[in-house]
Protein backbone atom coordinates (compact mmCIF):
# COMPACT_ATOMS: atom_id res chain seq x y z
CA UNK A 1 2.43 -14.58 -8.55
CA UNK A 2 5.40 -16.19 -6.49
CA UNK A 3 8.90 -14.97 -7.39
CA UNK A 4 12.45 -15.63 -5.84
CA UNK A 5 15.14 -12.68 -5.20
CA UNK A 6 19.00 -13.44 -4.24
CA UNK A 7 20.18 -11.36 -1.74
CA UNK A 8 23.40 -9.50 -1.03
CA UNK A 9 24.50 -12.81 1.26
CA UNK A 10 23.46 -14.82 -1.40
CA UNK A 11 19.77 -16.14 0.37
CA UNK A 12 17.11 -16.69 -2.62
CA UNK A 13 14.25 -15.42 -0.95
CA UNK A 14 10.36 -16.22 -2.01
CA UNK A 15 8.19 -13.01 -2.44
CA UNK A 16 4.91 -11.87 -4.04
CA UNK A 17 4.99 -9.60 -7.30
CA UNK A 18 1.13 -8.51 -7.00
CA UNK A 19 0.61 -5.53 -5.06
CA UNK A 20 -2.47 -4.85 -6.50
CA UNK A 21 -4.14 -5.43 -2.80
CA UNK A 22 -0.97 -4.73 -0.67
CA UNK A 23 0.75 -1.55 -0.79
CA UNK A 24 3.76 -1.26 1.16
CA UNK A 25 3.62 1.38 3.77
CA UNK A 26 5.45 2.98 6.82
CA UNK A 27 3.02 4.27 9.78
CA UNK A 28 4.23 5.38 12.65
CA UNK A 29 1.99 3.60 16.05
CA UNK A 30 3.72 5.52 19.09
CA UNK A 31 6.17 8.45 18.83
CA UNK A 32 8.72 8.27 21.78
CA UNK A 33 9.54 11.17 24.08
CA UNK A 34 12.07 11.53 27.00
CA UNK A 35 16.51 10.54 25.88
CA UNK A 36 18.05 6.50 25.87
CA UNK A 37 18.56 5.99 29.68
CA UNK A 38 16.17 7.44 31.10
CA UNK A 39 13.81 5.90 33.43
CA UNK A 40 10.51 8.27 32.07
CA UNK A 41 11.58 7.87 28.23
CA UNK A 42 8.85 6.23 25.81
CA UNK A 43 9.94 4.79 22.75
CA UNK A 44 8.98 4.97 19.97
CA UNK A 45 6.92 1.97 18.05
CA UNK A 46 6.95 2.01 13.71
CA UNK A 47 5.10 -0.51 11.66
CA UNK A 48 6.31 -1.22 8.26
CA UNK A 49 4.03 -3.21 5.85
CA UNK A 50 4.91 -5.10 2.73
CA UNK A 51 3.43 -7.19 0.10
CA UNK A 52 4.80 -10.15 2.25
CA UNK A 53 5.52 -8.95 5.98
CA UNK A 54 4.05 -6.66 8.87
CA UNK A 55 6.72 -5.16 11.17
CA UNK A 56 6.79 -3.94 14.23
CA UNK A 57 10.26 -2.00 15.27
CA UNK A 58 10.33 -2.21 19.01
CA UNK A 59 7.08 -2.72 21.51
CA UNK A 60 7.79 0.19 23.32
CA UNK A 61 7.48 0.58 27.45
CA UNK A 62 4.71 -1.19 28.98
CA UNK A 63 2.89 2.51 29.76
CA UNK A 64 2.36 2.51 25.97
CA UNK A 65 0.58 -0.72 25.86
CA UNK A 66 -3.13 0.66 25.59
CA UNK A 67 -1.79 3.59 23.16
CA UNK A 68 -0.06 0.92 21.14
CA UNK A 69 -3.39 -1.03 21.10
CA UNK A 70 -5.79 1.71 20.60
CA UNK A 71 -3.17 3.08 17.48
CA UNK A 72 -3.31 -0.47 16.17
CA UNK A 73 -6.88 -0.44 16.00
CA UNK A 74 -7.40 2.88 14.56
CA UNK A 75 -5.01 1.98 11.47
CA UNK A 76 -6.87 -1.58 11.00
CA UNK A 77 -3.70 -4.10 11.88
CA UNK A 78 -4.73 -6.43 14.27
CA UNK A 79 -2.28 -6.94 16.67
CA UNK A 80 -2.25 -11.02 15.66
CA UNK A 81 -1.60 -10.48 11.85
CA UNK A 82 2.04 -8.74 12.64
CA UNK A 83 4.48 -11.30 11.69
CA UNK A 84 7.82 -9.70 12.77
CA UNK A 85 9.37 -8.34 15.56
CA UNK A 86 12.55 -6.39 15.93
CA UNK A 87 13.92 -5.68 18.73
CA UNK A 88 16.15 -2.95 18.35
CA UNK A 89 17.20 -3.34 21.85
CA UNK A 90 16.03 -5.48 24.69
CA UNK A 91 15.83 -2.76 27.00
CA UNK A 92 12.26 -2.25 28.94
CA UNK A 93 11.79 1.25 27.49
CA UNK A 94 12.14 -0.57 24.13
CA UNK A 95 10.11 -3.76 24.35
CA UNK A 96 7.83 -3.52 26.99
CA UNK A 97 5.12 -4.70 24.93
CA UNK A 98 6.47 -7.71 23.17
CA UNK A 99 4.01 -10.41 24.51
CA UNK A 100 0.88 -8.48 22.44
CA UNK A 101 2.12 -9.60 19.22
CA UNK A 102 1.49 -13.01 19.75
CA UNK A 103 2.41 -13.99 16.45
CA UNK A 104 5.16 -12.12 15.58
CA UNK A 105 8.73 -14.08 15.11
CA UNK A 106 11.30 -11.53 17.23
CA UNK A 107 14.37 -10.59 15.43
CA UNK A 108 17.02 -9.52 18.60
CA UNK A 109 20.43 -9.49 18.52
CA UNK A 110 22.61 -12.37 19.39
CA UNK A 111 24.17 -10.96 22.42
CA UNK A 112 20.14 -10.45 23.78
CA UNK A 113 19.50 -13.92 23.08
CA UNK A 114 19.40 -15.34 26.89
CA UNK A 115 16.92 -12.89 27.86
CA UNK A 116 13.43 -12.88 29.31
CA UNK A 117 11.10 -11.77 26.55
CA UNK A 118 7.83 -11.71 25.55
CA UNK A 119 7.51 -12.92 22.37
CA UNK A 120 6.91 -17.10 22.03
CA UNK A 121 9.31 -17.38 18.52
CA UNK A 122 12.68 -15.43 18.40
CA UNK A 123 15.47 -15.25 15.93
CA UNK A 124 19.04 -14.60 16.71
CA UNK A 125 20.38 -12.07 14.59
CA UNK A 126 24.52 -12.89 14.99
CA UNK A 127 25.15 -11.75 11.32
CA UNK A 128 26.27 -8.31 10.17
CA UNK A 129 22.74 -8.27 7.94
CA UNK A 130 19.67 -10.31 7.70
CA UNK A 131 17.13 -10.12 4.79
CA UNK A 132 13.50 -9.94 5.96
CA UNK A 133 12.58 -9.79 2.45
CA UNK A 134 13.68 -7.80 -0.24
CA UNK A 135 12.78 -4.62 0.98
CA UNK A 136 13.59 -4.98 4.80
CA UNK A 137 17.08 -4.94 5.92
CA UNK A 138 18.48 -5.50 9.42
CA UNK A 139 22.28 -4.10 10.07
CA UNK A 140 23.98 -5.15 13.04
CA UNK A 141 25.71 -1.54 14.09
CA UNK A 142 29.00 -1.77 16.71
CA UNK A 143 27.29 1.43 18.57
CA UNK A 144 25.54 2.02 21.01
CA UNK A 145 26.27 -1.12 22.17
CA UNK A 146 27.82 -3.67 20.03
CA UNK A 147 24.99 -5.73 18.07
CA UNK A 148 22.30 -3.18 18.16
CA UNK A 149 20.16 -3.35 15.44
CA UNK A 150 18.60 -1.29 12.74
CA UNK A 151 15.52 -2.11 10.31
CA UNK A 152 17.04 -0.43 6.64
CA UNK A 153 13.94 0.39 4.87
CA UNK A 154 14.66 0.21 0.85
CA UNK A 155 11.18 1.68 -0.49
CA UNK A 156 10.21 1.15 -4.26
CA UNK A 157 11.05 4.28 -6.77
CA UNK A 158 7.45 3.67 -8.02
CA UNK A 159 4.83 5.18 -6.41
CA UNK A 160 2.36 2.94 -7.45
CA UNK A 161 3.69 0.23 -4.98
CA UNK A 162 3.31 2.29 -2.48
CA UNK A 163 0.30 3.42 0.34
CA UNK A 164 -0.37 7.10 -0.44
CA UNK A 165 0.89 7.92 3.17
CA UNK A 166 4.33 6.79 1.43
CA UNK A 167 4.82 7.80 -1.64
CA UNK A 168 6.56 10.81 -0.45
CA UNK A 169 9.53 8.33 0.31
CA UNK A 170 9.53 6.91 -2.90
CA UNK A 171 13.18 5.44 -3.81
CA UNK A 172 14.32 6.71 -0.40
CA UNK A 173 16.06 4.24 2.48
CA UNK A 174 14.60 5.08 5.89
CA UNK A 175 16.82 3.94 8.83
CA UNK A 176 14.17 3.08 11.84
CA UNK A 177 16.89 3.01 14.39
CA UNK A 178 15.38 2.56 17.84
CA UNK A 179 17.95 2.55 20.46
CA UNK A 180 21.04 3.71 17.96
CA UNK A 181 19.72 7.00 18.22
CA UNK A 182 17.75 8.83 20.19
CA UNK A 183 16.44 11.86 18.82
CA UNK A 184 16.99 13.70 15.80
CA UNK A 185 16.76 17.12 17.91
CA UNK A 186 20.53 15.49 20.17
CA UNK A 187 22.75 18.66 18.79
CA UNK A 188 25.10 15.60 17.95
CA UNK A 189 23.07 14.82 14.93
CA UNK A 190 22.95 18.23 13.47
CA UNK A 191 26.96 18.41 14.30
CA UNK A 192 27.35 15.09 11.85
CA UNK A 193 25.00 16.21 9.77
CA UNK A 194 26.62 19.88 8.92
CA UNK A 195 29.99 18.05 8.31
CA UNK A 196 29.45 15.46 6.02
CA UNK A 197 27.46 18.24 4.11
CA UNK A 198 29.72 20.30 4.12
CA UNK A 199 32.28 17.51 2.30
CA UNK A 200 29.66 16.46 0.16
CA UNK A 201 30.47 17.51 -3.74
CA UNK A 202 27.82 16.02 -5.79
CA UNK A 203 26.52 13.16 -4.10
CA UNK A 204 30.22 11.60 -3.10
CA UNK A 205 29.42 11.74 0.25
CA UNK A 206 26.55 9.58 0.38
CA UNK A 207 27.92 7.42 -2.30
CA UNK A 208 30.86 6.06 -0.59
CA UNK A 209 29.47 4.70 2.01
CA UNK A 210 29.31 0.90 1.65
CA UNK A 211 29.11 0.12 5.52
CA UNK A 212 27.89 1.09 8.60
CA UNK A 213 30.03 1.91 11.70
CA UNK A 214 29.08 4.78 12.56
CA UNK A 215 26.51 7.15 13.52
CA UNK A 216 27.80 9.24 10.28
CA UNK A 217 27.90 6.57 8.60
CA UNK A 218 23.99 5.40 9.51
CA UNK A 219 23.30 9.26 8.63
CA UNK A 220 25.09 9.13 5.29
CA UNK A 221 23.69 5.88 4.22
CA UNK A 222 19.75 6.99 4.62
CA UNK A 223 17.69 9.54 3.31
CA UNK A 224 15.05 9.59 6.38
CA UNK A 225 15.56 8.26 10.24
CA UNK A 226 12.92 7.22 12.14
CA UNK A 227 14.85 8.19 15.90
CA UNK A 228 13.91 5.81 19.02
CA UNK A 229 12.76 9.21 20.23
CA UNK A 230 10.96 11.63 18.53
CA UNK A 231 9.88 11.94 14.91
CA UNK A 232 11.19 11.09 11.34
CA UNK A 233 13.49 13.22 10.15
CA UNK A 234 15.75 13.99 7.09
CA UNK A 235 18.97 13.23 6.57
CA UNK A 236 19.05 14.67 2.79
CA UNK A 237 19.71 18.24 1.15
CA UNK A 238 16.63 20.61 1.28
């Protein structure tokens, strides 16, 4: 059954109540390797699947292409049926692979706009956040680069709504982040990490932060990151 939403900015967005056939899910397709900036480094490439969307977060370097393709088909997701593309960074170690989702509508950032891509339909993303539907999130962040963005995963609390490779991240926010940051093994993150812990009293930490400009912030804000290199990690108290 069709329902509407109103978002934070105010958009009443359309979206589908019965997810008795489509749980929503997070699966990663390539895990990067190498640091941001480096001419070897492989990016890594999540898919995010709701009741109404399937996402890609970044294509990854054109090396990846037959891994990408050869992941795709051993999760059953053709490459056609994702709808969404973001771009967390037009950078060739980020979306070398753009032109194989051939039906995907590419969310890049404003500043990227101009460039040669791959993808047939683009969006410009010029706002601080954009709503892919009520679950999906984009944040523009002012670091790395100013614009880059950031797909804010808000999963469901109830498990039920959610693929059993999931459920584990029930009522959590996962940042997939891309190009913002690299790996969760850069001894910066655990730095940022052991300091706003170490302020935290009760949860005040994480609750105070309403924005994101910074890479503390982006840590505070999520439970789980999904680096541009390496694998998910957490951001929470053990």
């Amino acid at each position: 059954m069709s329902k509407t939403s109103v978002g934070d900015d105010g958009v009443v967005q359309q979206y589908n109540d019965d997810f008795g056939t489509r749980k929503m899910s997070i699966v990663p397709v390539a895990v990067g390797s190498g640091r941001r900036g480096s001419s070897t480094s492989r990016s890594s490439v999540t898919l995010v699947k709701t009741s109404t969307n399937t996402v890609s977060v970044d294509s990854g370097s054109q090396d990846q292409e037959e891994d990408i393709r050869d992941r795709m088909r051993e999760i059953s997701v053709p490459l056609e049926k994702v709808n969404v593309l973001v771009t967390t960074r037009a950078n060739s170690n980020f979306n070398g692979n753009d032109s194989i989702f051939v039906n995907a509508l590419q969310h890049i950032r404003e500043e990227e706009w101009g460039g040669t891509l791959g993808a047939v339909r683009k969006v410009m993303i010029g706002t601080p956040y954009h709503w892919i539907d009520r679950y999906l999130k984009l944040v523009r962040l002012p670091f790395p680069a100013p614009g880059t963005l950031v797909l804010l995963v808000h999963l469901p609390a109830r498990e039920e709504l959610l693929d059993p490779d999931t459920k584990h991240l029930a009522g959590k926010i996962v940042g997939i982040v891309g190009y913002a940051l690299d790996s969760g093994d850069n001894p910066r993150v655990k730095a940022i990490m052991d300091t706003f812990r170490k302020e935290d009293e009760e949860g005040i930490v994480r609750g105070r932060v309403t924005s994101i400009k910074s890479l503390k912030d982006l840590m505070i804000y999520c439970d789980h990151i999904i680096p541009g290199h390496g694998e998910m990690f957490s951001t929470s108290y053990n």
